[in-house]
Protein backbone atom coordinates (compact mmCIF):
# COMPACT_ATOMS: atom_id res chain seq x y z
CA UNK A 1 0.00 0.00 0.00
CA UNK A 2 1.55 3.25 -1.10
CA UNK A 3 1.12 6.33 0.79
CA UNK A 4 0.48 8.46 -1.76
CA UNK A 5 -2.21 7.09 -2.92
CA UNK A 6 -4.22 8.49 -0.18
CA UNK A 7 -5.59 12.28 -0.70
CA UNK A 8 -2.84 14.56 -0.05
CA UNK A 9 -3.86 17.74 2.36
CA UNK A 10 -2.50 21.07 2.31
CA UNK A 11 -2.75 23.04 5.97
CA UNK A 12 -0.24 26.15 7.32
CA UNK A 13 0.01 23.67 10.39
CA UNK A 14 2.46 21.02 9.19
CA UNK A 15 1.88 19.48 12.37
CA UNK A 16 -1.73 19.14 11.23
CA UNK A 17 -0.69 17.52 7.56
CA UNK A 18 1.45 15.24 9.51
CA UNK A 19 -0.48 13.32 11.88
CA UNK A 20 -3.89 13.27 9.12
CA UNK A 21 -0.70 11.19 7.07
CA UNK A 22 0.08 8.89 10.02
CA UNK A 23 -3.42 8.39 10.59
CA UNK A 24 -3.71 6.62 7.39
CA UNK A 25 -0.56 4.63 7.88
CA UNK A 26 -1.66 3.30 11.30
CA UNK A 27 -5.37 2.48 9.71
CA UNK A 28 -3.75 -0.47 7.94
CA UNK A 29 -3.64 -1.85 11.67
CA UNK A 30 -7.17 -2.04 12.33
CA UNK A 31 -8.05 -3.10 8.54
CA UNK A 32 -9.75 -6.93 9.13
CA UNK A 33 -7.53 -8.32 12.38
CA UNK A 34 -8.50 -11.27 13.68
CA UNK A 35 -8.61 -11.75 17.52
CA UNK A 36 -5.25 -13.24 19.26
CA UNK A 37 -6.39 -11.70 22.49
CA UNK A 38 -9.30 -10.22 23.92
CA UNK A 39 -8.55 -6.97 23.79
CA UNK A 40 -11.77 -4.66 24.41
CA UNK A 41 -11.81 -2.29 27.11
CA UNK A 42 -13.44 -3.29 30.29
CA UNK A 43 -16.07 -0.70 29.50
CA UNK A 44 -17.97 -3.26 26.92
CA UNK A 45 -16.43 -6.47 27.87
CA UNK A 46 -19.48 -8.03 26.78
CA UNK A 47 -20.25 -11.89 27.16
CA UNK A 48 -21.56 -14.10 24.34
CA UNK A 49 -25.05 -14.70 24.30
CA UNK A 50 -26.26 -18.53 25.07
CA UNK A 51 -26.28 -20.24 21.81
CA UNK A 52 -30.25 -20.71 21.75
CA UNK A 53 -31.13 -17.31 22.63
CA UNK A 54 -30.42 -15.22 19.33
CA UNK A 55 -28.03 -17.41 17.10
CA UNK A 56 -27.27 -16.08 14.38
CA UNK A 57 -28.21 -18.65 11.26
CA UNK A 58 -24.83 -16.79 9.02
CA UNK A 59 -22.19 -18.36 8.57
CA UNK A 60 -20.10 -18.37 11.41
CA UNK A 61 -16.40 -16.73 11.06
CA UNK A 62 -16.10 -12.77 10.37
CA UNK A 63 -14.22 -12.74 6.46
CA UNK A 64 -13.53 -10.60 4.18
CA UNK A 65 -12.28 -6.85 5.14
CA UNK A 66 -13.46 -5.17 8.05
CA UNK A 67 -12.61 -2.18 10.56
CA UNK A 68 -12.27 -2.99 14.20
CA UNK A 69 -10.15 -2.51 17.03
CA UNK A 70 -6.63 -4.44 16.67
CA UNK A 71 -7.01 -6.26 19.14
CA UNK A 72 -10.50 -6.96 19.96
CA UNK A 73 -12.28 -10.22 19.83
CA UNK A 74 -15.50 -8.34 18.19
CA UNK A 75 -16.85 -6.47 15.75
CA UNK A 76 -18.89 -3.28 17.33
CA UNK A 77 -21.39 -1.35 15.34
CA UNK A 78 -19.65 1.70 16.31
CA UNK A 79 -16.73 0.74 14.66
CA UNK A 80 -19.14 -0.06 11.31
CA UNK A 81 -20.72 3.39 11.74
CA UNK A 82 -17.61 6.30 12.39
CA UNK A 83 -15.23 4.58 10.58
CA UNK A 84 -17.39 5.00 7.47
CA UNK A 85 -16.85 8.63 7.83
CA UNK A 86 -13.13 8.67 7.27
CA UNK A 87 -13.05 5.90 4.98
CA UNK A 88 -14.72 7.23 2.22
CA UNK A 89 -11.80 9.74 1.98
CA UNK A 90 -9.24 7.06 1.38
CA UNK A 91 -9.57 7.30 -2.13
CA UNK A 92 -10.92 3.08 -2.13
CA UNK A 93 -7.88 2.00 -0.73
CA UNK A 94 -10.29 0.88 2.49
CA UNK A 95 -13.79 0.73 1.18
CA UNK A 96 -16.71 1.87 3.93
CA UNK A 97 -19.04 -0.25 3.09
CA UNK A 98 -17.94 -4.02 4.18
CA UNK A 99 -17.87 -3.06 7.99
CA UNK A 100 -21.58 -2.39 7.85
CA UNK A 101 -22.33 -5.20 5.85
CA UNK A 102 -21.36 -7.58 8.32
CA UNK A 103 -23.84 -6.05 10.29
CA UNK A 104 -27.03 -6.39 7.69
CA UNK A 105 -26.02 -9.67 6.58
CA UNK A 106 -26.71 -11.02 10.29
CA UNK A 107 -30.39 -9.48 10.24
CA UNK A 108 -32.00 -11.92 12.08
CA UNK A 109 -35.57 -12.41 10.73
CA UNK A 110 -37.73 -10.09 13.49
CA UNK A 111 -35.10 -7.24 11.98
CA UNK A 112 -33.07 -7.42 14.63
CA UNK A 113 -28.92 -6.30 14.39
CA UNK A 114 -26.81 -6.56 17.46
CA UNK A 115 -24.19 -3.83 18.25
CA UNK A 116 -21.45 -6.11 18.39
CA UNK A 117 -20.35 -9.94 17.04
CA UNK A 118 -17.67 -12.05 17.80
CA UNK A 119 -14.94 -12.39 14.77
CA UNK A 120 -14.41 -16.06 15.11
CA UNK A 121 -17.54 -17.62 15.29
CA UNK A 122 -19.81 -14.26 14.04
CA UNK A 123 -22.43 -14.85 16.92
CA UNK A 124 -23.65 -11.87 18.73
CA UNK A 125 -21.88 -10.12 21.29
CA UNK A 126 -24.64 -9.20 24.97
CA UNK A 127 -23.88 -8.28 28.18
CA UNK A 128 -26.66 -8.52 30.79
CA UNK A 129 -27.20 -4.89 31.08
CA UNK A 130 -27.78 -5.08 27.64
CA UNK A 131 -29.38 -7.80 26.66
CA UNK A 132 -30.54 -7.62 23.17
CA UNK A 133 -27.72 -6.07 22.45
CA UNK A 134 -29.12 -2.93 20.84
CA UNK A 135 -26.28 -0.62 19.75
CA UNK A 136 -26.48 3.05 18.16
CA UNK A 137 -29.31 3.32 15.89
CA UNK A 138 -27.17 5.69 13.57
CA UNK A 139 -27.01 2.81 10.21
CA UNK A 140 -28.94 5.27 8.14
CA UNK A 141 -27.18 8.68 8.64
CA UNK A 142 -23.93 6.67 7.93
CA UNK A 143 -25.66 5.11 4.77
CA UNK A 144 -26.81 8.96 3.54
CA UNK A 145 -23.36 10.24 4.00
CA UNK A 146 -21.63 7.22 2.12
CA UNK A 147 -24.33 8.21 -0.81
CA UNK A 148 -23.21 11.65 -0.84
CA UNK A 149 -19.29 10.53 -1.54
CA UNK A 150 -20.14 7.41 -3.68
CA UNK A 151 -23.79 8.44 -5.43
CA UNK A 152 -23.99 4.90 -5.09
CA UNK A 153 -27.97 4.70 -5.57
CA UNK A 154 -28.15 0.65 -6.12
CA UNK A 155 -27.00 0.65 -2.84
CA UNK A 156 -29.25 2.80 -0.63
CA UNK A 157 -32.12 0.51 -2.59
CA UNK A 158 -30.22 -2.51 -1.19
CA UNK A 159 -29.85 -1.19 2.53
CA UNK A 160 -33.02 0.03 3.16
CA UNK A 161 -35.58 -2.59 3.28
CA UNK A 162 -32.46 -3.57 5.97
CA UNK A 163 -32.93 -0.53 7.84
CA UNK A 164 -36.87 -0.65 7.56
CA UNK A 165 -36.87 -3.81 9.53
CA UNK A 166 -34.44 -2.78 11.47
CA UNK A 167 -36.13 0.53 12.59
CA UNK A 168 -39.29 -1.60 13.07
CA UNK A 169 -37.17 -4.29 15.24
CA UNK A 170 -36.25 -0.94 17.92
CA UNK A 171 -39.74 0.47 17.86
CA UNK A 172 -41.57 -3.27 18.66
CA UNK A 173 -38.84 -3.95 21.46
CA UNK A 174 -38.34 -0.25 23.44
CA UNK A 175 -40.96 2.20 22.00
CA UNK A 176 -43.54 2.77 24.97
CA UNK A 177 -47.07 4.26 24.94
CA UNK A 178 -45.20 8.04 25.23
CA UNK A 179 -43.64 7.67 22.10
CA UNK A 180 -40.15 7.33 23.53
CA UNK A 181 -37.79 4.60 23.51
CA UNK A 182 -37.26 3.41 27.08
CA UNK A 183 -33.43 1.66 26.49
CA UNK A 184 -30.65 0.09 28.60
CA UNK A 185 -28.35 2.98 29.62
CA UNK A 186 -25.15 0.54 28.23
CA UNK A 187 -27.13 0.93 24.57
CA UNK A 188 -25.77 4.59 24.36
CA UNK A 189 -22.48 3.64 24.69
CA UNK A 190 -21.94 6.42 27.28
CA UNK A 191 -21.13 3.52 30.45
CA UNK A 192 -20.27 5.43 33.70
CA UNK A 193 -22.01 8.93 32.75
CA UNK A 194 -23.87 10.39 35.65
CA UNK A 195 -27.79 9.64 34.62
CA UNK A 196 -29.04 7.50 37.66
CA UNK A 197 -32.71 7.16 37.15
CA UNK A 198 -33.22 7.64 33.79
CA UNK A 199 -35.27 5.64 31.82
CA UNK A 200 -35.63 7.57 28.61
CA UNK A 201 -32.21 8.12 27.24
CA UNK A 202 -32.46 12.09 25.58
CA UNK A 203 -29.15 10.52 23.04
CA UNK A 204 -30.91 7.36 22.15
CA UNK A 205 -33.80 9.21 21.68
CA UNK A 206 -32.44 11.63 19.51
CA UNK A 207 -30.84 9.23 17.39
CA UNK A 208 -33.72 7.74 16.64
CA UNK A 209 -34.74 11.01 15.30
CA UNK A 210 -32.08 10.96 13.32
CA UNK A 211 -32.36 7.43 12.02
CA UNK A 212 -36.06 8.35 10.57
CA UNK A 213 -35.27 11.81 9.53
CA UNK A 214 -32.21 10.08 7.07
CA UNK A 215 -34.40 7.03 6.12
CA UNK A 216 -36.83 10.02 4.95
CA UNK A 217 -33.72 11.30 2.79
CA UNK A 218 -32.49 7.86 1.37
CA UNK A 219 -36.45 7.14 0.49
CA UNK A 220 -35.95 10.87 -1.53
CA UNK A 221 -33.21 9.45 -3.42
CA UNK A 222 -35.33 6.72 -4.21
CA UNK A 223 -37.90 9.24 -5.21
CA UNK A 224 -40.09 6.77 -3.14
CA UNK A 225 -42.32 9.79 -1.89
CA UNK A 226 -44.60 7.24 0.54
CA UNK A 227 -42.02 6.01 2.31
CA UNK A 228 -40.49 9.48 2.75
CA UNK A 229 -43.84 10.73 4.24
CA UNK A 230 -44.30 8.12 6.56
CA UNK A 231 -40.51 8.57 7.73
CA UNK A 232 -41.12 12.02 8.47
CA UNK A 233 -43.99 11.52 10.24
CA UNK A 234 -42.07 9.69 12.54
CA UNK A 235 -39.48 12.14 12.69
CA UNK A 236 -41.89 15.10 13.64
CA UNK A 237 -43.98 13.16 16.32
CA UNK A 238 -40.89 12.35 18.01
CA UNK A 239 -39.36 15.34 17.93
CA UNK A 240 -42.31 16.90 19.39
CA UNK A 241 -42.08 14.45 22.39
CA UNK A 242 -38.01 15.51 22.78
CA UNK A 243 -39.28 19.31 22.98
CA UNK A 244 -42.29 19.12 24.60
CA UNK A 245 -40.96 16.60 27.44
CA UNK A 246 -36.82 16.50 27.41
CA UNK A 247 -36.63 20.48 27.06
CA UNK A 248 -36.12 22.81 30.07
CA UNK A 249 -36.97 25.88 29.29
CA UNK A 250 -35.44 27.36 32.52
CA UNK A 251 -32.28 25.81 32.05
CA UNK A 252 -32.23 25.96 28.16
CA UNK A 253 -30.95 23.06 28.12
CA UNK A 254 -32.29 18.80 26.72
CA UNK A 255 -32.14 15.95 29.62
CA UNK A 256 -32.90 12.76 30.41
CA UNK A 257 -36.24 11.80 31.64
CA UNK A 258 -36.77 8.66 34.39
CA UNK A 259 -40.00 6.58 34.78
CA UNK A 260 -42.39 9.47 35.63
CA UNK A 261 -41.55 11.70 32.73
CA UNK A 262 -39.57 14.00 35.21
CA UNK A 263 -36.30 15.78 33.27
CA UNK A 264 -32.71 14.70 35.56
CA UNK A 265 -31.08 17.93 35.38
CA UNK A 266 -27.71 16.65 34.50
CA UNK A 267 -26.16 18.54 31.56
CA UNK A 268 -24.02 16.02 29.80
CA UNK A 269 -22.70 16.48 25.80
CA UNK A 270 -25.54 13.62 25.02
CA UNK A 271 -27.91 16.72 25.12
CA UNK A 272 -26.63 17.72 21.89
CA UNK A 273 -27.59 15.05 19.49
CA UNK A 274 -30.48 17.50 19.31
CA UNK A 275 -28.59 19.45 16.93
CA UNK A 276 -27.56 16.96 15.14
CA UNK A 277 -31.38 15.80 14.02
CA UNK A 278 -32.60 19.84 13.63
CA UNK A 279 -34.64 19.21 16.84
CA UNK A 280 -34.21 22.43 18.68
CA UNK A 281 -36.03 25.70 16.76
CA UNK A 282 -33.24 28.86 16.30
CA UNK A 283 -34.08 30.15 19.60
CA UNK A 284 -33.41 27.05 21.76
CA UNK A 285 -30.02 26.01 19.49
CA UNK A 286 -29.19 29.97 20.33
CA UNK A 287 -29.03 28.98 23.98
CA UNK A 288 -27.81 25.29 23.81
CA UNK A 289 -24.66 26.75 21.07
CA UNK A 290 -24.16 29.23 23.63
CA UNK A 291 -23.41 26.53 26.57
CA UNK A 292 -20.61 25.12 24.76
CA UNK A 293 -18.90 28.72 24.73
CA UNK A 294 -19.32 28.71 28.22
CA UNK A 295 -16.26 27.73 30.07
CA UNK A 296 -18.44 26.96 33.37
CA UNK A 297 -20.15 24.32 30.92
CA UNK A 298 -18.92 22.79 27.82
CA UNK A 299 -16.79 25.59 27.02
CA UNK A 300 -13.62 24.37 28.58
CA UNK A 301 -9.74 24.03 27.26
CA UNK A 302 -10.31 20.95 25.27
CA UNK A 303 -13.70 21.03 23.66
CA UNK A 304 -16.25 19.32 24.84
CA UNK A 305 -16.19 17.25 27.73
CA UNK A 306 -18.64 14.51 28.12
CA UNK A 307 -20.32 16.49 31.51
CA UNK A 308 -20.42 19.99 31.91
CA UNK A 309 -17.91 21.35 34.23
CA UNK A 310 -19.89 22.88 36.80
CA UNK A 311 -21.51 19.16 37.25
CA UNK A 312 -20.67 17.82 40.76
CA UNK A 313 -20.34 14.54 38.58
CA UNK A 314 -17.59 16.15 36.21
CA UNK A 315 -14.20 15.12 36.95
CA UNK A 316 -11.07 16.64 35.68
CA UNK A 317 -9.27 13.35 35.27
CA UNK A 318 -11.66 12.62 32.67
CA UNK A 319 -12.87 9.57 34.47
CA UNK A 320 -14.60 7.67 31.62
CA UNK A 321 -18.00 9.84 30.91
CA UNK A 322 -17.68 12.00 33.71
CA UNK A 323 -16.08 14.53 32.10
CA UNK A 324 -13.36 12.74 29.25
CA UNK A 325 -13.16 14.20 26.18
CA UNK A 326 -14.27 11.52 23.30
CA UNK A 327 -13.05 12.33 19.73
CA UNK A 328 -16.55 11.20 18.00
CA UNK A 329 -18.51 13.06 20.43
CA UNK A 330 -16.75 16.34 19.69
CA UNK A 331 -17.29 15.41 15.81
CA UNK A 332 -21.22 14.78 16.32
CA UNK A 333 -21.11 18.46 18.21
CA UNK A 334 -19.43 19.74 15.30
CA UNK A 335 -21.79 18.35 12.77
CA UNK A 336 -24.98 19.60 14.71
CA UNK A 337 -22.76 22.88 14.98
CA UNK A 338 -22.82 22.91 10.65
CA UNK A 339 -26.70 22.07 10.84
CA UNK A 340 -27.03 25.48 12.37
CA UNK A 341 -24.77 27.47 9.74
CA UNK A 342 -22.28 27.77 12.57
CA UNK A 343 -19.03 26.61 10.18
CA UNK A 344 -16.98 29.81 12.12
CA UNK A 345 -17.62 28.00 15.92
CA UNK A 346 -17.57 24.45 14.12
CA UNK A 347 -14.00 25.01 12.58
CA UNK A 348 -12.41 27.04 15.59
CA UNK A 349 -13.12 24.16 18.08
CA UNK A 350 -12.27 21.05 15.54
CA UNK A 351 -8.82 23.41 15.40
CA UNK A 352 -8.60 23.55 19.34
CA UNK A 353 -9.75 20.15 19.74
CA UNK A 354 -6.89 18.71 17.16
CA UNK A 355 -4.23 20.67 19.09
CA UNK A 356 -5.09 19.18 22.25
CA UNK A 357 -4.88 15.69 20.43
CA UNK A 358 -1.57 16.90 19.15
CA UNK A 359 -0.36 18.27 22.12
CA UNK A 360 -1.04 14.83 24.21
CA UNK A 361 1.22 12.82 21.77
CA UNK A 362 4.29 14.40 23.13
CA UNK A 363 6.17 13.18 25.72
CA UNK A 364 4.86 15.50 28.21
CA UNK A 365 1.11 14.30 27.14
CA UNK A 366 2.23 10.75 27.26
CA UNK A 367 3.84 10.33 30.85
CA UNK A 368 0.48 8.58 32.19
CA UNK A 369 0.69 6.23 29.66
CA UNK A 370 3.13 4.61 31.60
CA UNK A 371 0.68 2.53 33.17
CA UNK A 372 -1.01 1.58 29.67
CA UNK A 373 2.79 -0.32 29.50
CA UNK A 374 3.61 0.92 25.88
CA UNK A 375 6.30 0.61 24.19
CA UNK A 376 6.05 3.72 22.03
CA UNK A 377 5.14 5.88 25.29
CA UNK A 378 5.69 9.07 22.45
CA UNK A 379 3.01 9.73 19.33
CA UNK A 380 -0.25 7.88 20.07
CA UNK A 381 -3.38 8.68 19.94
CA UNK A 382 -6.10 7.83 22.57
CA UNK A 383 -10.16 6.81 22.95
CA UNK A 384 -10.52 10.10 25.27
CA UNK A 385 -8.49 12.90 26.59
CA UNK A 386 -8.12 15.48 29.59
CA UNK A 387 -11.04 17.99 29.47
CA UNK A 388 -8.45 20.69 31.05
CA UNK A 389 -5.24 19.94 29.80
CA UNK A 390 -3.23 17.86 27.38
CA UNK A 391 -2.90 14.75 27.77
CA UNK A 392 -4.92 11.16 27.84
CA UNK A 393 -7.96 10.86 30.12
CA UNK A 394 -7.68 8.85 33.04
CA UNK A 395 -9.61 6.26 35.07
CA UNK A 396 -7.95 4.79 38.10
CA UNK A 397 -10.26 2.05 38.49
CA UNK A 398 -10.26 0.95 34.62
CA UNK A 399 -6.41 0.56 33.25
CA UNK A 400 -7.01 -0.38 30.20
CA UNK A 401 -8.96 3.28 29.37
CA UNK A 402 -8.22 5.00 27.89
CA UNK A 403 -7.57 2.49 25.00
CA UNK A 404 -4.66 3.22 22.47
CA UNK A 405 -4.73 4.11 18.92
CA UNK A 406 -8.46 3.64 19.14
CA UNK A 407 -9.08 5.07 15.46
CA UNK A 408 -12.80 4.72 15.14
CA UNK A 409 -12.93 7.58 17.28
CA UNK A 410 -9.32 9.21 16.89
CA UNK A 411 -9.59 9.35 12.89
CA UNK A 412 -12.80 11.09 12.94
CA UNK A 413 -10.24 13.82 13.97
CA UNK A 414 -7.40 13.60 12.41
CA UNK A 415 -9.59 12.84 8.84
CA UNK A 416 -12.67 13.88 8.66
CA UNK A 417 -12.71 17.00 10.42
CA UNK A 418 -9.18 18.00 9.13
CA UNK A 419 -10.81 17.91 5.59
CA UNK A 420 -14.37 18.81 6.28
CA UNK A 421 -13.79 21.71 8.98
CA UNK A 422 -10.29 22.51 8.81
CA UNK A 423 -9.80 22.74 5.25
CA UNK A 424 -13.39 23.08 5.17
CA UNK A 425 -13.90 20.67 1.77
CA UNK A 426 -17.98 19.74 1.64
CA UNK A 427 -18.25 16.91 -1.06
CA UNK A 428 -21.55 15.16 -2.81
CA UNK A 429 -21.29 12.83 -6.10
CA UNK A 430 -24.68 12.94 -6.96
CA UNK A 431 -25.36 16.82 -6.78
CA UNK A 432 -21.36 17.44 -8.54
CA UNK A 433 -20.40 19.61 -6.12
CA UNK A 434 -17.65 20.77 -3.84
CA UNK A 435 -18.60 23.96 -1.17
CA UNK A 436 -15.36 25.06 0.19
CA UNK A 437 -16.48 26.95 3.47
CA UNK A 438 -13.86 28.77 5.12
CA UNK A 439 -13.83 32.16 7.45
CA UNK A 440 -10.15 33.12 5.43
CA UNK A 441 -8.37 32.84 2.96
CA UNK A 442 -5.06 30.57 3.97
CA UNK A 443 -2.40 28.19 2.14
CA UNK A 444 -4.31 24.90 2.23
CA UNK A 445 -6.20 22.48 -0.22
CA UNK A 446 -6.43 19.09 -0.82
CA UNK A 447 -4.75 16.91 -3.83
CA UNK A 448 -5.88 13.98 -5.37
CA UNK A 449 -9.45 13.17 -4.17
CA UNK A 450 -11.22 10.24 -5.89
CA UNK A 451 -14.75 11.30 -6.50
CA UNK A 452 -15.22 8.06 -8.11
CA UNK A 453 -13.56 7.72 -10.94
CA UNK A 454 -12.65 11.75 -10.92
CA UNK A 455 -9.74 13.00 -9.48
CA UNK A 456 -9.80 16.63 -7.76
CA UNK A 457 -7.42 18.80 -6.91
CA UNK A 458 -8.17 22.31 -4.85
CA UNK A 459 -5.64 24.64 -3.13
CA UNK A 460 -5.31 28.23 -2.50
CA UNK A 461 -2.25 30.33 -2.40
CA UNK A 462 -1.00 33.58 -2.53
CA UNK A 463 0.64 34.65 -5.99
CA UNK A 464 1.97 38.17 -6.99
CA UNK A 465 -1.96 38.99 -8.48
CA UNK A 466 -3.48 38.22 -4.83
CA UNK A 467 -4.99 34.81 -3.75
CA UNK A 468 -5.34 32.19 -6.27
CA UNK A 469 -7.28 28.55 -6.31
CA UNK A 470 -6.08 26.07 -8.71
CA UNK A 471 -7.95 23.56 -9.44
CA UNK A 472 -7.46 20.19 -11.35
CA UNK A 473 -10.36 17.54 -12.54
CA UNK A 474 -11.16 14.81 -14.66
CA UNK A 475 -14.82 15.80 -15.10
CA UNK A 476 -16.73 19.01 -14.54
CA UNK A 477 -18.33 19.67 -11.55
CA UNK A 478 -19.78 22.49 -9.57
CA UNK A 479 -17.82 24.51 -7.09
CA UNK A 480 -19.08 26.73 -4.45
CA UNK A 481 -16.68 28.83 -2.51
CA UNK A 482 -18.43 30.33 0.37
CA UNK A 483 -15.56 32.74 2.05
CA UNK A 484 -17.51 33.96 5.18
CA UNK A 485 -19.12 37.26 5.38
CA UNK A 486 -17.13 37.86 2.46
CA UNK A 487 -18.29 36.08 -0.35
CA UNK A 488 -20.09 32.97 -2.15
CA UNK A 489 -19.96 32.05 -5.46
CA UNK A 490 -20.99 28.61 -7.69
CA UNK A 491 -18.83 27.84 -10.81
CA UNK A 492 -18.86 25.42 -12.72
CA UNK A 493 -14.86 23.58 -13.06
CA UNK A 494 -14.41 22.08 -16.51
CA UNK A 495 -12.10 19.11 -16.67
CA UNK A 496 -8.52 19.80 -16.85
CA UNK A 497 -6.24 22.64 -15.02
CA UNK A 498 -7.58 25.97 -14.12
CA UNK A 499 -7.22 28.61 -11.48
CA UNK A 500 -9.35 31.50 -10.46
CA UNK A 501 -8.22 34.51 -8.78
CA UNK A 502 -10.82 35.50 -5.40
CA UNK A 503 -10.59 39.21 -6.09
CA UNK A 504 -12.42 38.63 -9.19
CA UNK A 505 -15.04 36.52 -7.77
């Protein structure tokens, strides 16, 4: 596998060009391991489920090519879901798709899919906390995002008579008479956060919301206009029920809810998957956006801890969810952040949060890794970080957390954001177009991007006649440059070479 045959980025931060490079390098790692050693973090150590419960009738072994954790004896539907984020950037070196087809080929016949399976036999993965093993309900915003970078449309007609059943599976099993899914708190994936006595999750909730609201959009692309009515049905009814009973208007602010429908006022970063699924109207996002500004709440040195810091819950060491920082919770923050128009918030904390992540690979960052007993105690990234400082998070009662290298997380980072945020690169196949959305103009771009079977080049510069973007392309396509507060513009890029000077515009 040849390096270069990943995108190339351009940033002013070398720093920043250098560890999105390594990040690619390291991804080969985690590219369809099989399990010497059990090696998941005691946070989801799950046990296997008794053969007769929910067997899976597949065939047995994990094979083909896969994303998971080096060294874990599973496959985890979190894995399938954020690493197809990064992975359609690698230019189809690692395709997304396989990692969530393990997943929908072992669709058991009530539409069931479990959040995690075991790679040597491929039965499911339950704990007893948990135990239908229901994992993040977040297949179909993945799916809609994969469409965007591979217009794939044979595919989204494959996946989602999956996700139908699937959809219907979660409502049979944990949708009460309220309208709200009543889950296991272990489903949301956040273990240890402070919610004692809730019942009805406000995340899981939400991302239910968001499953139906993108099942509405891949129906669109289907031009299947029923099955896009009925999805949004869904999606309004329960996002009614998140306003009208998860939303304190004194607080300004989305919590759990226990048995009797009574909000726990615990602020925690699960409140905002609301952005995420367009729940909250202007005036309510006004006042949650504003929260993670604040440094007595989410606003702190690394953005955004998992509780906010005024919590008597939060704890500086991180401390698993009670107040670590976790890479793909900052990048759902920053993606409800872009739902809101707020790219100039969105990009300044992706920056802060990457130079935190930077920051903790030196030396100084790494001295509590010591007790992780690496070899390489220099240049590794971590599941969750310091909310205060540089450095990993820690958890004195759980030494294997934070877990190493844990790249379904860390690459959301060091990839996705770095191109979507940073360099600020919006792509979509099927519409032909690339919105470049930046607050300035700086020395960055990216270089050989497979759109398919296109190959795009982008990068602005300074040249004696003022700033410049040169472009390169296979095929034409439409290219918005939205420079903010400044100027926007759509052009269309004929195949071939060409540059454009801004001042022009």
């Amino acid at each position: 596998m040849i390096k270069r045959d990943f995108p190339k980025i351009h940033f002013y931060d070398q720093d920043f060009v250098d560890i999105y490079d390594k990040t690619w390098a390291w991804i080969q790692d985690c590219w369809n391991i099989g399990c010497e050693q059990g090696g998941l973090s005691p946070l989801e150590r799950p046990e296997p489920l008794p053969e007769t419960s929910h067997a899976a009738d597949k065939p047995l072994s994990i094979e083909g090519n896969f994303f998971s954790y080096p060294s874990s004896p599973a496959i985890q539907q979190a894995d399938a879901i954020f690493s197809s984020f990064f992975l359609v950037y690698s230019n189809r070196i690692y395709q997304a798709h396989p990692t969530l087809d393990v997943f929908y080929d072992r669709q058991e016949p009530n539409g069931a899919i479990r959040s995690a399976y075991q790679i040597e036999t491929g039965l499911p993965v339950v704990d007893k906390d948990n135990p239908e093993g229901l994992g993040l309900p977040l297949f179909a915003w993945a799916e809609f995002n994969l469409y965007h970078k591979s217009a794939n449309k044979k595919r989204v007609k494959d996946v989602l008579p999956i996700l139908h059943r699937y959809t219907e599976w979660i409502d049979a099993t944990f949708k009460r008479s309220n309208g709200l899914y009543q889950v296991p708190l272990s489903a949301t994936s956040m273990v240890n956060a402070p919610r004692e006595g809730a019942v009805y999750p406000m995340d899981f909730n939400t991302m239910m919301a968001i499953n139906v609201l993108y099942m509405s959009a891949l129906a669109d692309i289907l031009n299947d206009k029923e099955s896009s009515f009925q999805y949004k049905r869904q999606y309004f009814s329960l996002k009614t029920r998140i306003n009208t009973l998860m939303w304190d208007p004194d607080d300004g602010f989305y919590y759990d809810i226990d048995q009797n429908e009574k909000r726990i006022p615990v602020k925690m970063l699960a409140g905002y998957w609301a952005l995420l699924a367009e729940i909250p109207n202007d005036d309510k996002a006004e006042q949650l956006i504003a929260k993670l500004q604040a440094p007595q709440f989410f606003g702190a040195p690394h953005p955004f801890p998992s509780v906010a810091v005024n919590e008597p819950s939060f704890d500086e060491s991180g401390r698993g969810y009670r107040g670590a920082v976790f890479p793909h919770l900052t990048f759902m923050v920053i993606k409800g952040l872009e739902r809101y128009q707020r790219w100039d918030l969105a990009r300044e904390c992706a920056i802060r949060h990457l130079y935190f992540v930077l920051d903790s690979m030196s030396p100084e960052g790494a001295i509590h890794a010591a007790h992780h007993n690496t070899v390489h105690s220099k240049g590794q990234l971590w599941e969750a970080y310091l909310p205060l400082k540089e450095g990993p998070a820690q958890w004195p009662e759980q030494p294997d957390f934070p877990r190493v290298q844990y790249l379904t997380y860390d690459a959301l980072s060091t990839i996705c954001l770095t191109i979507e945020n940073i360099v600020g690169l919006f792509i979509s196949l099927p519409r032909k177009t690339v919105d470049w959305i930046i607050p300035n103009l700086e020395i960055m771009g990216v270089e050989n991007l497979s759109l398919k079977k296109n190959m795009i080049t982008i990068l602005s510069n300074k040249s004696g006649r003022g700033w410049e973007i040169h472009m390169e392309s296979e095929k034409l396509y439409y290219f918005t440059i939205n420079i903010l507060g400044k100027k926007k513009k759509t052009l269309p890029i004929p195949s071939g070479k060409c540059s454009m000077l801004i001042d022009k515009l």
